[in-house]
Protein backbone atom coordinates (compact mmCIF):
# COMPACT_ATOMS: atom_id res chain seq x y z
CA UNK A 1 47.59 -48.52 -16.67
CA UNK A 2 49.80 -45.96 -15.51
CA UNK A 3 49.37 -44.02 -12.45
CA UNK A 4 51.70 -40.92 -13.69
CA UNK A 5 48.65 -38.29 -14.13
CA UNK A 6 49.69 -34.89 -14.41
CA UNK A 7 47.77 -31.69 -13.30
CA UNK A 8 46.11 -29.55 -15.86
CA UNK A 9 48.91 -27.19 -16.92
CA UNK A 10 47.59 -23.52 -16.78
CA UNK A 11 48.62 -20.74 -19.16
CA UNK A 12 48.89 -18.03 -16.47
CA UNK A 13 49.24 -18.07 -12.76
CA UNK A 14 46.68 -17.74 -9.77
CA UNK A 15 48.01 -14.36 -9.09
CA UNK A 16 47.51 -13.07 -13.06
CA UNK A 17 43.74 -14.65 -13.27
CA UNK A 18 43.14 -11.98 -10.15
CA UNK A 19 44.33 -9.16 -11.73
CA UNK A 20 42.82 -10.14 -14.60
CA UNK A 21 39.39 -10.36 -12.77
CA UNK A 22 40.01 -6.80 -10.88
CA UNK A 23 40.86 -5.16 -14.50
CA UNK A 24 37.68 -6.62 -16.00
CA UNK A 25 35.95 -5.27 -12.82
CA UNK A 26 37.13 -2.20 -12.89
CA UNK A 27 36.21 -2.03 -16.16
CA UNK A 28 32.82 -2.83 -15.56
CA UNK A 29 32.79 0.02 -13.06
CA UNK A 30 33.85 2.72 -15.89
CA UNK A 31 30.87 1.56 -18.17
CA UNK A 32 28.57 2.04 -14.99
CA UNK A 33 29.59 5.16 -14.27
CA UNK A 34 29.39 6.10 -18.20
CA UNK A 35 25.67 4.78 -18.41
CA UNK A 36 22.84 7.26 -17.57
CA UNK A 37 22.01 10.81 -18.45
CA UNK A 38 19.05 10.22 -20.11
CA UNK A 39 15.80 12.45 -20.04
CA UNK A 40 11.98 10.96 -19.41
CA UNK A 41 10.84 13.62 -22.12
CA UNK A 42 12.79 13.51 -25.23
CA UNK A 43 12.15 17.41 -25.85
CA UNK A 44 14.53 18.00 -22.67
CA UNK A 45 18.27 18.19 -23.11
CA UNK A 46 19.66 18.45 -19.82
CA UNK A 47 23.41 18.90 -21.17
CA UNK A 48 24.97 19.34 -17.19
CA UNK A 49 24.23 15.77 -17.14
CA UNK A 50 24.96 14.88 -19.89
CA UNK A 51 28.33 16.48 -20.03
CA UNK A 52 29.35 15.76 -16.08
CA UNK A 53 33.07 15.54 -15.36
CA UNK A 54 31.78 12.08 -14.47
CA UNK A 55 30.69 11.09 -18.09
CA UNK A 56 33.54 12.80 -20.09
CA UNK A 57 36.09 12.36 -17.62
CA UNK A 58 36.32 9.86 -15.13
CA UNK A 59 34.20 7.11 -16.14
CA UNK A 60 36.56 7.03 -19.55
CA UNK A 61 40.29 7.01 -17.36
CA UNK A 62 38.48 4.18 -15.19
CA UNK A 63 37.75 2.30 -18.54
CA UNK A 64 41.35 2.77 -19.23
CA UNK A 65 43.53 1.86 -16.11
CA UNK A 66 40.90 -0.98 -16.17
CA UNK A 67 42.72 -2.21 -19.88
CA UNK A 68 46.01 -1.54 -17.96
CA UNK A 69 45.65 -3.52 -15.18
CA UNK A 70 44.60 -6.29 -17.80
CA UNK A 71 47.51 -6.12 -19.97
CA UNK A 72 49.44 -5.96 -16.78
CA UNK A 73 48.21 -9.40 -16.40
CA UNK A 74 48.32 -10.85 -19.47
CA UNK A 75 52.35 -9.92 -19.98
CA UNK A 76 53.05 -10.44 -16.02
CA UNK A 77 55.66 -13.13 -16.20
CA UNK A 78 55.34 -16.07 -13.87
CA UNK A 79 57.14 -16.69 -11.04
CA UNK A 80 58.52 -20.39 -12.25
């Protein structure tokens, strides 16, 4: 029996698993702040909500810079 065990060997590094984690969080965040907007009656269209700056245009460039950050990660060389 040999005692030359070697550690698990890892695709990516600590610090690209963290940015991975923060893009899929942010994300998360963009489809939160996407969600909503609905009305209790369905014979109400309440199109300010519907059609907030929030909904159209920040919750989509959130979504984005969240795929950014995790491509960043993915093509972030390692530091070995």
């Amino acid at each position: 029996m040999k005692n030359n065990e070697q550690k698990p060997d890892f695709l990516f590094d600590k610090v690209n698993y963290k940015f991975l984690l923060i893009g899929i969080a942010v994300i998360a965040i963009g489809f939160i702040l996407m969600a909503g907007g609905g009305s209790d009656n369905p014979n109400v269209f309440n199109e300010a909500e519907l059609f907030s700056f929030r909904r159209i245009g920040l919750a989509p460039t959130t979504v984005l810079i969240g795929f950014g950050i995790t491509i960043y990660s993915i093509f972030k060389k390692s530091a070995k």
